[in-house]
N, C-alpha and C. Protein backbone atom coordinates (compact mmCIF):
# COMPACT_ATOMS: atom_id res chain seq x y z
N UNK A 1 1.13 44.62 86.12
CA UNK A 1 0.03 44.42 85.20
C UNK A 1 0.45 43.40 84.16
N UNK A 2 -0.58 42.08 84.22
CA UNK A 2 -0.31 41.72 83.09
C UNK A 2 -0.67 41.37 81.65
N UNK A 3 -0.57 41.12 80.62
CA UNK A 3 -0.95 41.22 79.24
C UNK A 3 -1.11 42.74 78.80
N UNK A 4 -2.04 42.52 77.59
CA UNK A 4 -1.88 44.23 77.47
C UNK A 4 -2.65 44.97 77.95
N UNK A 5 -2.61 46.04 78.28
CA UNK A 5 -3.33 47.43 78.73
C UNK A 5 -4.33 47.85 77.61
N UNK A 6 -5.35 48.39 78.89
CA UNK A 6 -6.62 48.48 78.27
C UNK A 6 -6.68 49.81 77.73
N UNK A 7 -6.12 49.82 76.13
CA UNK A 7 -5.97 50.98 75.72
C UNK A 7 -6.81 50.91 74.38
N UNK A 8 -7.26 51.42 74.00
CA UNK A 8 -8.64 51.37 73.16
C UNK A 8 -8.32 52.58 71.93
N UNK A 9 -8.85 52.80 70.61
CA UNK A 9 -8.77 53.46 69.66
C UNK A 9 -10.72 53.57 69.32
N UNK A 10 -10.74 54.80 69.08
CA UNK A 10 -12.27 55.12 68.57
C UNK A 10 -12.05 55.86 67.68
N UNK A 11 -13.08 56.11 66.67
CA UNK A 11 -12.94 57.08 65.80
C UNK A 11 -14.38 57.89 66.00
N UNK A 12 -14.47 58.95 65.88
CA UNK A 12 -15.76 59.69 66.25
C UNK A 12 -15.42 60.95 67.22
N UNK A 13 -16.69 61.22 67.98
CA UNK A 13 -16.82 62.55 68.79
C UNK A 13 -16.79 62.21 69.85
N UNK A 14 -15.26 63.17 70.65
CA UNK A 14 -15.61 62.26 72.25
C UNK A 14 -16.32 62.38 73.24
N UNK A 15 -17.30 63.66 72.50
CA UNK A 15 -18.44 64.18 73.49
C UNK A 15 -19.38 63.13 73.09
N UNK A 16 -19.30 61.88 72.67
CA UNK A 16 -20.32 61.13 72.61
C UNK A 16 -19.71 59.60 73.38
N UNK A 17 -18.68 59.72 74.39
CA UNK A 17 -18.20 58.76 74.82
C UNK A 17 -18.56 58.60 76.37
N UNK A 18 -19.26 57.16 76.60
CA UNK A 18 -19.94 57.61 78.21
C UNK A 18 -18.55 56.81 79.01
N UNK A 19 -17.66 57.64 78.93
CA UNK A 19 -16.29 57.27 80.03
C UNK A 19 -17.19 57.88 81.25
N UNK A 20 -16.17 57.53 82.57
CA UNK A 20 -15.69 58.65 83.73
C UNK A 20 -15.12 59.22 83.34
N UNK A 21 -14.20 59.85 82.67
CA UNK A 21 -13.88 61.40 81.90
C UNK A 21 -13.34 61.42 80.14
N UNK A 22 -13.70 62.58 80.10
CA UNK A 22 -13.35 62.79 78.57
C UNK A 22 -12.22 63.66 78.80
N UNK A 23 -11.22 63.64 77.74
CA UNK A 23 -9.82 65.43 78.30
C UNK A 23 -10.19 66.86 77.33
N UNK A 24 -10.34 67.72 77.85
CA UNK A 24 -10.47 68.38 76.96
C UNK A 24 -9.43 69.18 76.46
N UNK A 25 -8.99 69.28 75.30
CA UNK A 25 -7.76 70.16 74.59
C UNK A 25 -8.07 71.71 74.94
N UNK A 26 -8.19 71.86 75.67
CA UNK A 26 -8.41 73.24 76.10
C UNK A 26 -7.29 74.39 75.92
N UNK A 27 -7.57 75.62 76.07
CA UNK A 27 -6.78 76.62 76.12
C UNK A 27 -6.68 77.12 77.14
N UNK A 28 -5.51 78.17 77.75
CA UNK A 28 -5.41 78.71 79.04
C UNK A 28 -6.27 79.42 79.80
N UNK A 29 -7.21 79.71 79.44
CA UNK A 29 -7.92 80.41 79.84
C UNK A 29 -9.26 79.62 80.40
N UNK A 30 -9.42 78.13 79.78
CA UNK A 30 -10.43 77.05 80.32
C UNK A 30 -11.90 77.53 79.68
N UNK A 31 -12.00 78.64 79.26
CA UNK A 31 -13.11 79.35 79.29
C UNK A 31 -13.82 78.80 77.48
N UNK A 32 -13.37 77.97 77.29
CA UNK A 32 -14.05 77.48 75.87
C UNK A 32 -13.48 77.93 74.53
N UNK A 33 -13.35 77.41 73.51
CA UNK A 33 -12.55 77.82 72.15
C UNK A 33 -13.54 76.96 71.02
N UNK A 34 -12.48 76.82 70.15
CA UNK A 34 -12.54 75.86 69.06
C UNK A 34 -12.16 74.78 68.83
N UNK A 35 -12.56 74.03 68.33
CA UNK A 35 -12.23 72.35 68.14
C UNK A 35 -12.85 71.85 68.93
N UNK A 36 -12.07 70.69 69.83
CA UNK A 36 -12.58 69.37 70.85
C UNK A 36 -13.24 71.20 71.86
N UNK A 37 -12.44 71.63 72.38
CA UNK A 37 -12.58 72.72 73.11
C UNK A 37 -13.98 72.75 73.32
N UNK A 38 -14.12 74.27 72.06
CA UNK A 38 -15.43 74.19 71.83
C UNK A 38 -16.59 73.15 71.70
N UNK A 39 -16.68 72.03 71.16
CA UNK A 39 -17.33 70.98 71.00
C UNK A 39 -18.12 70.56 72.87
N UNK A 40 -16.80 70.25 73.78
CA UNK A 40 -17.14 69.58 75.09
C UNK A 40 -18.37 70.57 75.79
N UNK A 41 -17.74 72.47 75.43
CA UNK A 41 -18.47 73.17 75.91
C UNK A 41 -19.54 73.28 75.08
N UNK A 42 -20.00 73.48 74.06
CA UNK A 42 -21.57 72.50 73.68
C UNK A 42 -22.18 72.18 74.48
N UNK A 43 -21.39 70.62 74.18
CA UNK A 43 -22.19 69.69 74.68
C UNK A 43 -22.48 69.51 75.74
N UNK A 44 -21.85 70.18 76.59
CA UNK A 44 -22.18 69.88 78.60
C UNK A 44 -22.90 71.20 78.78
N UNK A 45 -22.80 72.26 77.92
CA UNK A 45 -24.16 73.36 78.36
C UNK A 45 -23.48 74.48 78.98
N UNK A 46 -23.73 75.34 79.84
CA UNK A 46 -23.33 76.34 80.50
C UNK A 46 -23.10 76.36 81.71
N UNK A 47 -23.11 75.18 82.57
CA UNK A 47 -23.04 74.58 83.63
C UNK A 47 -21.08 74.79 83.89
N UNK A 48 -20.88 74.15 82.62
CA UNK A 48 -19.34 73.98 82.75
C UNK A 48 -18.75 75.13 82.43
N UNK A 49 -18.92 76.35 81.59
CA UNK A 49 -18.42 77.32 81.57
C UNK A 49 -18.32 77.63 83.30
N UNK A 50 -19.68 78.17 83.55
CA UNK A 50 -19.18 78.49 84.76
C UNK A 50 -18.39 77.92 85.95
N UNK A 51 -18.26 76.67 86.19
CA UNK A 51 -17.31 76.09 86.96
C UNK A 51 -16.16 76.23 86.03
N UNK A 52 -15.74 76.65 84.91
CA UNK A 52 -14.04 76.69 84.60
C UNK A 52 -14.10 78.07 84.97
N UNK A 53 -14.78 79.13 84.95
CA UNK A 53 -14.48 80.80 85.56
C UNK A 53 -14.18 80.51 86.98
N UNK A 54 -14.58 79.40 88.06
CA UNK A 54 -13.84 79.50 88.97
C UNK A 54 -12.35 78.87 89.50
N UNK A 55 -11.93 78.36 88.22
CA UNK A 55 -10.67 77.53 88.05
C UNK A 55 -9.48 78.59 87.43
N UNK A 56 -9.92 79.65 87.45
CA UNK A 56 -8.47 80.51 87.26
C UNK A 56 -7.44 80.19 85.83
N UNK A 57 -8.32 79.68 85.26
CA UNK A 57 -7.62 79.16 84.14
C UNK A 57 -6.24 77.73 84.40
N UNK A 58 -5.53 77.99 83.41
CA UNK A 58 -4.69 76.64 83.57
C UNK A 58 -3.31 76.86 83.23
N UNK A 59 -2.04 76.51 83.36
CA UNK A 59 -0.76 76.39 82.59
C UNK A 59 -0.83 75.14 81.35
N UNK A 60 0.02 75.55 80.22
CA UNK A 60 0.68 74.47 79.52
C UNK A 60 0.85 73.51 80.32
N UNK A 61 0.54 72.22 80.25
CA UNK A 61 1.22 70.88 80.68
C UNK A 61 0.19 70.47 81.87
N UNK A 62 -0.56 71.14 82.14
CA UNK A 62 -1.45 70.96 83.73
C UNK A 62 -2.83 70.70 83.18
N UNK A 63 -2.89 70.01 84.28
CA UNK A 63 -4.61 69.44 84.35
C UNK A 63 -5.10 70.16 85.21
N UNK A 64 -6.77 70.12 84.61
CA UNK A 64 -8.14 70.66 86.16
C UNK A 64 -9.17 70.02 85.49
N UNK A 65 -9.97 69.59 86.88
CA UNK A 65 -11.24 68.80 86.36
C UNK A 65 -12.44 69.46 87.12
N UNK A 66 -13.42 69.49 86.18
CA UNK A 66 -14.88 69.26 86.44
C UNK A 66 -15.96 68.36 86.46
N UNK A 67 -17.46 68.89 86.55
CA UNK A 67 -17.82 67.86 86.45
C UNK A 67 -18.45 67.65 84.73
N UNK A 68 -19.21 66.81 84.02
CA UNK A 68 -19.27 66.55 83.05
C UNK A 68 -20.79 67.70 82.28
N UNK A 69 -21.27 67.99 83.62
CA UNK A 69 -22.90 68.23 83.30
C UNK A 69 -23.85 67.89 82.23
N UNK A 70 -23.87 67.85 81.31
CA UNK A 70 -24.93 67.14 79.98
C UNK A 70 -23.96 66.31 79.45
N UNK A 71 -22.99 66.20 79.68
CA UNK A 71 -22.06 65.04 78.89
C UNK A 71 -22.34 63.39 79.19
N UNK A 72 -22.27 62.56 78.53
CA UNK A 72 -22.34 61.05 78.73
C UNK A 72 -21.32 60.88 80.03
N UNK A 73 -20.52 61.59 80.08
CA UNK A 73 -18.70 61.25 80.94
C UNK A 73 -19.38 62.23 81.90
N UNK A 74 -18.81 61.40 83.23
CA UNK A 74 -19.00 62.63 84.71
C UNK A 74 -18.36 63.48 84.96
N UNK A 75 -16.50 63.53 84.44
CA UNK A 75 -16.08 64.21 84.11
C UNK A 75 -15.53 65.04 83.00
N UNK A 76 -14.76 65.97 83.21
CA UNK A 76 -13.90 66.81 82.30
C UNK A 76 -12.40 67.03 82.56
N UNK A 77 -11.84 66.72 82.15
CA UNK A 77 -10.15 67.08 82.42
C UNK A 77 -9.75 68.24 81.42
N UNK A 78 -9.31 69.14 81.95
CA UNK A 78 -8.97 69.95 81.11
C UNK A 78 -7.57 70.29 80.85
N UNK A 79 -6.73 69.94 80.20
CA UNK A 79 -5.31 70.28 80.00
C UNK A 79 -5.36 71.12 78.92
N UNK A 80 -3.58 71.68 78.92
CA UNK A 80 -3.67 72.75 77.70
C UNK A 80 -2.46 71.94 77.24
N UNK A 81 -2.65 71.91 75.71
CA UNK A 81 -1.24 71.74 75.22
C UNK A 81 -0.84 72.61 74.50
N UNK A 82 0.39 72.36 74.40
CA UNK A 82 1.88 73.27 73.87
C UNK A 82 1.22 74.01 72.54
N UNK A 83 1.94 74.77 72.15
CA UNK A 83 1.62 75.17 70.65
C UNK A 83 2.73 74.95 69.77
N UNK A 84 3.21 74.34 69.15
CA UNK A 84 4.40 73.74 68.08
C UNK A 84 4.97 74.61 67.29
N UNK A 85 6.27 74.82 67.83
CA UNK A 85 7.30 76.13 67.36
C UNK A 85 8.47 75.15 66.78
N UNK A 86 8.10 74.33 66.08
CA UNK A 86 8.99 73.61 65.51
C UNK A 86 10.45 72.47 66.50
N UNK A 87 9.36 72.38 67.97
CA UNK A 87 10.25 71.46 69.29
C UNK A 87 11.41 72.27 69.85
N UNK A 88 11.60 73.70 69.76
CA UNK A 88 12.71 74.66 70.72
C UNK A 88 12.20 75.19 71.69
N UNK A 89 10.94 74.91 72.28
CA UNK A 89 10.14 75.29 73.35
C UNK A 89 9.80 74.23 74.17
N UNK A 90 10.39 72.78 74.27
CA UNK A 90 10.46 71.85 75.27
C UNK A 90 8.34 71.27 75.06
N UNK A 91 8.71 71.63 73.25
CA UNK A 91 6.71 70.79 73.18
C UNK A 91 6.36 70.02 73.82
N UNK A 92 7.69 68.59 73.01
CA UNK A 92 7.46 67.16 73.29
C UNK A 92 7.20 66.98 75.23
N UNK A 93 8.01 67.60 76.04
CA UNK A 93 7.52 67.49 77.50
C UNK A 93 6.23 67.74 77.60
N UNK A 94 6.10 69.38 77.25
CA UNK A 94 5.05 69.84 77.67
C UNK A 94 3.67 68.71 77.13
N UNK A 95 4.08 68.33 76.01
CA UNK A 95 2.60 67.68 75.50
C UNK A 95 2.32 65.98 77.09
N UNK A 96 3.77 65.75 76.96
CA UNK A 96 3.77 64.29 77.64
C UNK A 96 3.26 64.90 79.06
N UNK A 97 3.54 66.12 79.75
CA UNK A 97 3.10 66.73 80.86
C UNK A 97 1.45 66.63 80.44
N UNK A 98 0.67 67.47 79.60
CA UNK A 98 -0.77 67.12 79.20
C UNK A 98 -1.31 65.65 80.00
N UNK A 99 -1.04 64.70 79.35
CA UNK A 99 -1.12 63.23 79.37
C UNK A 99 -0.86 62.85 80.96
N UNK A 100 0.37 63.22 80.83
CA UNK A 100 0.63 62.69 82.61
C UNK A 100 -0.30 63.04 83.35
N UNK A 101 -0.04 64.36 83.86
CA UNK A 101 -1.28 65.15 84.52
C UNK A 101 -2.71 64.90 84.37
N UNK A 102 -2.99 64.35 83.23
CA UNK A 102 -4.05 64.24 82.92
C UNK A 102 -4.84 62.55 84.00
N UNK A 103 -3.63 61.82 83.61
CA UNK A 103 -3.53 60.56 84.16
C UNK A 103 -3.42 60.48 85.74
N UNK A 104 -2.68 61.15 86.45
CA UNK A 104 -2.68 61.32 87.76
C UNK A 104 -3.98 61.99 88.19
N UNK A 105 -4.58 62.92 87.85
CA UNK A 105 -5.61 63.35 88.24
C UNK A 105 -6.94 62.17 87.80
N UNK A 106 -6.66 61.73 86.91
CA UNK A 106 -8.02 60.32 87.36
C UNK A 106 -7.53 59.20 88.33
N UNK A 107 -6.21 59.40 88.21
CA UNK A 107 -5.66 58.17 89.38
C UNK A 107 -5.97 58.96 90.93
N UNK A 108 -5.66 60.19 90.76
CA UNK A 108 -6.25 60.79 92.28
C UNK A 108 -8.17 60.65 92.49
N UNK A 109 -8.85 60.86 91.52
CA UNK A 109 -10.26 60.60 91.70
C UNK A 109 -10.79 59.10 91.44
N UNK A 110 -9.93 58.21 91.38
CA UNK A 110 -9.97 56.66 90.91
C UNK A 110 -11.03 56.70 90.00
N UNK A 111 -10.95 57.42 89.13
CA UNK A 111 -11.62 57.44 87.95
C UNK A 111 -11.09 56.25 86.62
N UNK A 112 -12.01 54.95 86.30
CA UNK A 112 -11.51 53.87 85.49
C UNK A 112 -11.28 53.92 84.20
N UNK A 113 -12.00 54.69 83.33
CA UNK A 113 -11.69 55.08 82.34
C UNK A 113 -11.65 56.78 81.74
N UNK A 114 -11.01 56.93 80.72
CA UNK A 114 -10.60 58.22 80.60
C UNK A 114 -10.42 58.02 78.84
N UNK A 115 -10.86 59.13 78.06
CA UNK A 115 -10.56 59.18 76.80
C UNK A 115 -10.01 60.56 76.56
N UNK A 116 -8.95 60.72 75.94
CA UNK A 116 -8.20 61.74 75.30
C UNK A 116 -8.05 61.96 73.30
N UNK A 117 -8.41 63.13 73.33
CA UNK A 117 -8.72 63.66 72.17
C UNK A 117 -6.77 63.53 71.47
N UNK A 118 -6.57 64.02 70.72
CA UNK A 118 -5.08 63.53 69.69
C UNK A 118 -5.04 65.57 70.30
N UNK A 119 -4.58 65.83 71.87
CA UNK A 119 -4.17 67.13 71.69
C UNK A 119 -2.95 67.68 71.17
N UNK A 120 -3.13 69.07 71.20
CA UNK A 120 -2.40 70.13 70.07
C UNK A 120 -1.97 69.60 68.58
N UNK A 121 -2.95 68.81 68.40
CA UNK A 121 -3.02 68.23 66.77
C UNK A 121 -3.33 69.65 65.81
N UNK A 122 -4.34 69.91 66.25
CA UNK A 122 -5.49 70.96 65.65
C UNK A 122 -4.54 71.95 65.33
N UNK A 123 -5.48 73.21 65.64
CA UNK A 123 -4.63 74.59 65.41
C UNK A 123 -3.75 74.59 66.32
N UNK A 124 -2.59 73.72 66.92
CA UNK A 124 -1.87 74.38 67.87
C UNK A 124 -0.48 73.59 67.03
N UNK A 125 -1.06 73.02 65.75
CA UNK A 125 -0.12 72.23 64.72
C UNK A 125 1.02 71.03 65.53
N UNK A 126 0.87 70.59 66.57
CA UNK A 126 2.18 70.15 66.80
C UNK A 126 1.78 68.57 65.77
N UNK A 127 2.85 67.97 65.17
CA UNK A 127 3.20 67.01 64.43
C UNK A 127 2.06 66.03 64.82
N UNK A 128 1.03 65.16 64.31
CA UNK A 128 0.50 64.34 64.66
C UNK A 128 1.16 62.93 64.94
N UNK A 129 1.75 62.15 64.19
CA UNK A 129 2.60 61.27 64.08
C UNK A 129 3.52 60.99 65.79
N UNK A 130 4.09 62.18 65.76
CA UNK A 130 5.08 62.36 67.12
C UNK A 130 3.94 62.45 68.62
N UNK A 131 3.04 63.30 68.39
CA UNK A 131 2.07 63.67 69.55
C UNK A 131 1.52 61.95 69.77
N UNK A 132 0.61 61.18 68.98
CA UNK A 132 0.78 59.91 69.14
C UNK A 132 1.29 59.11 69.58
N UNK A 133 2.91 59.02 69.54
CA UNK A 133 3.70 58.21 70.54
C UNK A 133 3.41 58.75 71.91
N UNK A 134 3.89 60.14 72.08
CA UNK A 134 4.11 60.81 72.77
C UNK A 134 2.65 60.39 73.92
N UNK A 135 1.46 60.39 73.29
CA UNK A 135 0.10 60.15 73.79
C UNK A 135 0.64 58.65 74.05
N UNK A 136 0.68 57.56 73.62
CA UNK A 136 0.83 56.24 73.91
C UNK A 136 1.61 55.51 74.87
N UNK A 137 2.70 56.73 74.73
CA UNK A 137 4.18 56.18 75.85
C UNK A 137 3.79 56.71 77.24
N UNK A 138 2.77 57.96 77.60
CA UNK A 138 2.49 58.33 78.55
C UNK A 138 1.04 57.25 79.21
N UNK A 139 0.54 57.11 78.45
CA UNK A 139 -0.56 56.42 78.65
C UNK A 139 -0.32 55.10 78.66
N UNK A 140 0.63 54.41 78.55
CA UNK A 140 1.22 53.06 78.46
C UNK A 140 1.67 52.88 80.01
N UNK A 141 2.98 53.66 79.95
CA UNK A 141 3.50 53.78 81.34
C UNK A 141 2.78 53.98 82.44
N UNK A 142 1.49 54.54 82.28
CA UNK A 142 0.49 55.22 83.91
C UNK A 142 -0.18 53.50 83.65
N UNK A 143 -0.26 53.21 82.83
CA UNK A 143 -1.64 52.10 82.88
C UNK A 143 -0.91 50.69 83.99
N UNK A 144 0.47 50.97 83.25
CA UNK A 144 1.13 49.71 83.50
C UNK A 144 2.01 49.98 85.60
N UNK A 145 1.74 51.51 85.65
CA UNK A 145 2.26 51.46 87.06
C UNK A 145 0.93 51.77 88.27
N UNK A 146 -0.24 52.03 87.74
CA UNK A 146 -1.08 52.69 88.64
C UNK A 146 -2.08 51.51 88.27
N UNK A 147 -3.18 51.61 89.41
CA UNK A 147 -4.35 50.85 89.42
C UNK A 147 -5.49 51.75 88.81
N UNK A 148 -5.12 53.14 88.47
CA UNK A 148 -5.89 54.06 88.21
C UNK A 148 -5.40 55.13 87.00
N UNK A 149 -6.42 55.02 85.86
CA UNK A 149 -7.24 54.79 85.57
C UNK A 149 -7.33 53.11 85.05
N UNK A 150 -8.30 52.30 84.51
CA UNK A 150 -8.07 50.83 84.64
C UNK A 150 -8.13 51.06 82.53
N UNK A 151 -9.06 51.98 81.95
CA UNK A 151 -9.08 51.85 80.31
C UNK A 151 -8.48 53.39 80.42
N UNK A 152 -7.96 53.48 78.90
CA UNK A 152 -7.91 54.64 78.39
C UNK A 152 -8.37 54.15 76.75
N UNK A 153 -8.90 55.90 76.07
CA UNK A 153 -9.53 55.67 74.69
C UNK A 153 -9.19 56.87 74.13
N UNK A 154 -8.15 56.68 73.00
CA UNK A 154 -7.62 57.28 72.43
C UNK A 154 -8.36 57.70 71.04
N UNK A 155 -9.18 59.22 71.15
CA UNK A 155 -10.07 59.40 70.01
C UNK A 155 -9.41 60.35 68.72
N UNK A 156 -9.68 59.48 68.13
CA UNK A 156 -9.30 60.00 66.23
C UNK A 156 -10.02 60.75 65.45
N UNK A 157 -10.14 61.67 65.44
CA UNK A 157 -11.18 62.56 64.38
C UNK A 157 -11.31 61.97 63.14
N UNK A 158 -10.37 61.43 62.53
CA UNK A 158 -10.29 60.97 61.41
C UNK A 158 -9.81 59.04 61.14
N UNK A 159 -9.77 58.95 60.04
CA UNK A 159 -8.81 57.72 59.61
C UNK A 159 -7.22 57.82 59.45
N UNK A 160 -6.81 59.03 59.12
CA UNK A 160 -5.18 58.81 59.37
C UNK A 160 -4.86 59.24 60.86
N UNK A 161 -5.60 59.96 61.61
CA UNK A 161 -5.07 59.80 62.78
C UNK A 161 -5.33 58.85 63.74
N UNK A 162 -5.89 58.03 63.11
CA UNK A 162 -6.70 56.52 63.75
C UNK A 162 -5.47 55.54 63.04
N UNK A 163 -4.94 55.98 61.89
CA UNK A 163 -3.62 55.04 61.36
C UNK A 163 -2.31 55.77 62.30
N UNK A 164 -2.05 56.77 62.53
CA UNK A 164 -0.59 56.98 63.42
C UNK A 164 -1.08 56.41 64.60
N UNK A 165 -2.16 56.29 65.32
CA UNK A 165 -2.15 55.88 66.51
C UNK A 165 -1.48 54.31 66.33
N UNK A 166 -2.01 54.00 65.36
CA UNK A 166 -1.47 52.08 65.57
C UNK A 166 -0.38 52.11 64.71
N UNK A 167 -0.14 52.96 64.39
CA UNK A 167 1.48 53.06 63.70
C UNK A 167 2.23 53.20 64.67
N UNK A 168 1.72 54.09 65.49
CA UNK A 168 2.58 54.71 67.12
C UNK A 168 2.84 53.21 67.64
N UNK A 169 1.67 52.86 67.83
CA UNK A 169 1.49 51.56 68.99
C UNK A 169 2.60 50.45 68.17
N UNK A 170 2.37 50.25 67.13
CA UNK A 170 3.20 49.12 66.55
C UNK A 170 5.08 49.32 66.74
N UNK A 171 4.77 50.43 66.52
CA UNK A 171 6.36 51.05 66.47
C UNK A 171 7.01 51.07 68.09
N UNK A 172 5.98 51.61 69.26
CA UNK A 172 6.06 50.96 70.57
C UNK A 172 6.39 49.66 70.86
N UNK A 173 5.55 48.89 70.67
CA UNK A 173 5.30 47.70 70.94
C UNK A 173 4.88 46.54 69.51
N UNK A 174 6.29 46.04 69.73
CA UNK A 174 6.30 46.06 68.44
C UNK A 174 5.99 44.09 68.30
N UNK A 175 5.97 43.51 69.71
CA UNK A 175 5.25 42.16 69.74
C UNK A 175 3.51 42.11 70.10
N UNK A 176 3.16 43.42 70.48
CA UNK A 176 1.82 43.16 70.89
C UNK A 176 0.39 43.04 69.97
N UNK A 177 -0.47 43.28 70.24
CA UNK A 177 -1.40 42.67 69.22
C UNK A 177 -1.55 44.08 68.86
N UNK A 178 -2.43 44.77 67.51
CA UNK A 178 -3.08 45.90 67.22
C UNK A 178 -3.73 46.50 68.47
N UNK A 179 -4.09 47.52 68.32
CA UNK A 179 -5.19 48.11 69.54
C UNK A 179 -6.11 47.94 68.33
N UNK A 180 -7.52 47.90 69.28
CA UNK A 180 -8.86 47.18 68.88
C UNK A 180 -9.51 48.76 69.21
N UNK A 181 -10.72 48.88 68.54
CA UNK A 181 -11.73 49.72 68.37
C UNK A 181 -12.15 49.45 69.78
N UNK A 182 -12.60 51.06 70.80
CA UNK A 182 -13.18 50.63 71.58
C UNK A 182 -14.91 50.41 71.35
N UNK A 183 -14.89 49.39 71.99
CA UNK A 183 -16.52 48.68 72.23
C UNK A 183 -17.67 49.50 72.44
N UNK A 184 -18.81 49.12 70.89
CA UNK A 184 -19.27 49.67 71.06
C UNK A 184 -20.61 49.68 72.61
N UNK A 185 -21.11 50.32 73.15
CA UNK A 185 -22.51 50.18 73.84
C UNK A 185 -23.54 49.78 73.73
């Protein structure tokens, strides 16, 4: 691949993003929560509850997908991330497992773009700052070895987590240009 990878920064709701999939920060159980969680299941209706009751739930670090049903995005990826015990529970993998997994499973459905929420930010506290790289270096590396997914869009709830992302990125890559707002529709 050459130049840079089509890696994108938004700030907003990613249930309002018309990718081929959105990720959802989900919990083990798939069956809907709080935060991004709750939010995706909203917004896609009751359609998707019931297809995650036949998904058996999920492990830390693993992906499962559905389909999007009322969502802008056709799909749903659902990973769980770690919960932050201060990094003596092997987070930092588990979170980069999230991401990976997350990434292979749109590279298995050649799904082109994909947006991921800033997971186990929320209540699952892990460090924002660190989860950021951690999100960038995984999503850097799939972009730059696979044909699949072709964008990724890295969504910020806020303005400082919209600043570690390009703090991340700068501190990565430290000749490349800023990441750019993804485009609006």
């Amino acid at each position: 691949m050459s130049g840079q990878p089509n890696i994108y920064l938004f700030q907003g709701n990613i249930v309002t993003l018309a990718v081929d999939a959105i990720v959802n920060a989900a919990n083990k159980s798939l069956l809907g929560g709080g935060g991004v969680d709750g939010a995706i299941h909203r917004a896609a209706g009751p359609a998707l509850l019931e297809e995650c009751r036949g998904l058996n739930g999920c492990k830390v670090g693993q992906a499962k997908m559905t389909a999007g049903y009322q969502l802008l995005a056709k799909h749903v990826i659902h990973t769980v991330g770690p919960i932050w015990s201060g990094g003596k529970k092997q987070e930092p993998q588990k979170l980069a497992d999230c991401y990976r997994n997350s990434l292979i499973l749109a590279q298995e459905h050649q799904l082109r773009s994909v947006a991921f929420p800033a997971i186990s930010t929320g209540v699952y506290r892990f460090p924002a700052d660190r989860a950021a790289e951690i999100a960038l270096t995984q999503t850097l590396a799939h972009l730059q070895e696979h044909p699949y997914p072709t964008t990724a869009v890295m969504v910020c709830f806020d303005d400082h987590t919209k600043a570690l992302y390009q703090a991340a990125w700068n501190l990565l890559n430290p000749q490349a240009e800023p990441l750019t707002d993804w485009p609006a529709d």
